[in-house]
Every structure is written in structure tokens, then in C-alpha cells.
Protein backbone atom coordinates (compact mmCIF):
# COMPACT_ATOMS: atom_id res chain seq x y z
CA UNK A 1 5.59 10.33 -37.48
CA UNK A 2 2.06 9.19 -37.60
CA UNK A 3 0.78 6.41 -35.37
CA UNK A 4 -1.09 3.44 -36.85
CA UNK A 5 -4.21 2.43 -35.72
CA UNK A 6 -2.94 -0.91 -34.60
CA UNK A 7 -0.19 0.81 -32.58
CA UNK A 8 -2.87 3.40 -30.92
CA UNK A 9 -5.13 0.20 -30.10
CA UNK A 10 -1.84 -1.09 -28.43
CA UNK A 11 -0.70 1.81 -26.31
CA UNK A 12 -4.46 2.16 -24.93
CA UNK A 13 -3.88 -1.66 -24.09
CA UNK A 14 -0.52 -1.30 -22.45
CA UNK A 15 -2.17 1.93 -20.77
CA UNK A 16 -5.81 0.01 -19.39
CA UNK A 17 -3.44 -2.97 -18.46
CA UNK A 18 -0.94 -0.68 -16.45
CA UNK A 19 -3.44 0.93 -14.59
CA UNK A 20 -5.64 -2.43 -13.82
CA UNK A 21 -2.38 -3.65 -12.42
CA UNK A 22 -1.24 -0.58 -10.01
CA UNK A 23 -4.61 -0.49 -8.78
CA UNK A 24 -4.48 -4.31 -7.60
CA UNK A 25 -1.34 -3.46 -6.17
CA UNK A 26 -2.87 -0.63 -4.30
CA UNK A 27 -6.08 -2.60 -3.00
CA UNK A 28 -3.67 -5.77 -1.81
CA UNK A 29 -1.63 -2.91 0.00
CA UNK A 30 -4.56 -1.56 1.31
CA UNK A 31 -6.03 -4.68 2.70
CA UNK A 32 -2.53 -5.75 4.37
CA UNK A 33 -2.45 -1.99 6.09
CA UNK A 34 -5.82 -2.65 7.27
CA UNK A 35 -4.50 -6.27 8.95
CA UNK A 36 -1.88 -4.64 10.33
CA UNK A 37 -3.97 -2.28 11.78
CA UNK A 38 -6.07 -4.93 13.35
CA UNK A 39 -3.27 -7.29 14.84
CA UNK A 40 -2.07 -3.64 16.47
CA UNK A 41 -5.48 -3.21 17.67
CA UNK A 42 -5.88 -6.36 19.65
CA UNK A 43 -2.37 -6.04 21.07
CA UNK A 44 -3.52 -2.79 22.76
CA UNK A 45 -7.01 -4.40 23.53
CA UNK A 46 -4.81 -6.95 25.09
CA UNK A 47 -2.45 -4.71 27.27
CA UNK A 48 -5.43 -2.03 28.17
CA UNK A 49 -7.09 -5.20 29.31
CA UNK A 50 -4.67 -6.14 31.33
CA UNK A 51 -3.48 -3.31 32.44
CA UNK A 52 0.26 -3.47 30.97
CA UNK A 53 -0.09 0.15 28.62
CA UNK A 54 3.89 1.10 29.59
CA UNK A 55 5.47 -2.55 28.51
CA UNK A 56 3.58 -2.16 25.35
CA UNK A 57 5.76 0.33 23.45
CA UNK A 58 9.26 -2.03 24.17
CA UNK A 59 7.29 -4.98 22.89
CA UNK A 60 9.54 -5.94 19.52
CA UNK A 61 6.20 -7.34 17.64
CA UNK A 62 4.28 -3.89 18.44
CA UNK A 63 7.30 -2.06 17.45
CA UNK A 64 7.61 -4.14 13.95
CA UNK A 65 3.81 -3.56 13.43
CA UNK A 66 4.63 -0.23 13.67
CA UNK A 67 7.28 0.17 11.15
CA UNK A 68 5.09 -2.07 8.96
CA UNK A 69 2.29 0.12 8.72
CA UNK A 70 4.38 3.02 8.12
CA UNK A 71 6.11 1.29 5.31
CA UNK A 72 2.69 0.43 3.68
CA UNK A 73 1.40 3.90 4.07
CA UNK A 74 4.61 4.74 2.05
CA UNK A 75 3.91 1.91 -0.61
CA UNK A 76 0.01 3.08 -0.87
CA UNK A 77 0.67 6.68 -1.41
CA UNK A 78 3.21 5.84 -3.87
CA UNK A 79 0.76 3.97 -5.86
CA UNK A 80 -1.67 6.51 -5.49
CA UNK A 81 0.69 8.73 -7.32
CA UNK A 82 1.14 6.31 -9.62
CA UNK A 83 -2.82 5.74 -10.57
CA UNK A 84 -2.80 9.56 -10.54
CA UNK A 85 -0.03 10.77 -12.73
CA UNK A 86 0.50 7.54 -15.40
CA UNK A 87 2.96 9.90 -17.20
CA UNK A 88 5.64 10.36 -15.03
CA UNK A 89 8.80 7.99 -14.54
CA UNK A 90 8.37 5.48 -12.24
CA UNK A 91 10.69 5.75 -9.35
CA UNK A 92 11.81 2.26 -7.78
């Protein structure tokens, strides 16, 4: 079946709108890694400072920032994918 013009001009729409989209998604990701990595970095500038290193790693905030970042790393590379290969299923 052939496609009408209106429906191509649509579909490129749908396309330029789904990409514009993911890649907001990825830069708002991006920025909140980068805070995370920042409120990580002045929680060991705090505890080299002070000389507390070993209490560091059973500090429950340091250990959340952790699993944060890891969980945005996820999110961004996922959305990488996304930008990357805009004909594959999405995955939830």
C-alpha cells in the first residue's frame, strides 16, 4: 500500500519529535549523573579532609549516592540505545 504524502510528512514528524524528546531525556539524565557525582565528591573531600576514609563506605547517604549513579548510568545508556537504534521496540 502506498503512503500519502501527508502520512510521510507525519511519520518524519512523529520520528524528529521522538528523537528531540529521548535526547532531552538523555541530557536531564546526564546533568543529574553529573550532580550526583559532585555531592559524592564533596562527601569524600569532606572525609579525606578530615581524616574519616573507613566510616565513609557505611555512611547510608554515600551508599544511596552510589546506587543512584549506577541507576542513571543504566537510564543514560538505555537512552543512548534508544537515540541510536529508533527502530527497535522499546523495552520499559
Amino acid at each position: 500500500m502506498m503512503e500519502t504524502p501527508l502520512n510521510k510528512l507525519k511519520n518524519k514528524a512523529l520520528f524528529a519529535a521522538s528523537s528531540a524528546v529521548l535526547r532531552v531525556e538523555l541530557a536531564t539524565e546526564e546533568a543529574k549523573l553529573k550532580k550526583n557525582f559532585q555531592t559524592l565528591g564533596l562527601k569524600v573531600h569532606g572525609a579525606v579532609r578530615d581524616d574519616l576514609l573507613a566510616a565513609i563506605k557505611d555512611d547510608p547517604s554515600v551508599v544511596e549516592l552510589l546506587g543512584a549513579i549506577e541507576e542513571r548510568k543504566r537510564r543514560i545508556k538505555n537512552l543512548e540505545r534508544r537515540i541510536n537504534n529508533p527502530g527497535e521496540d522499546e523495552e520499559a
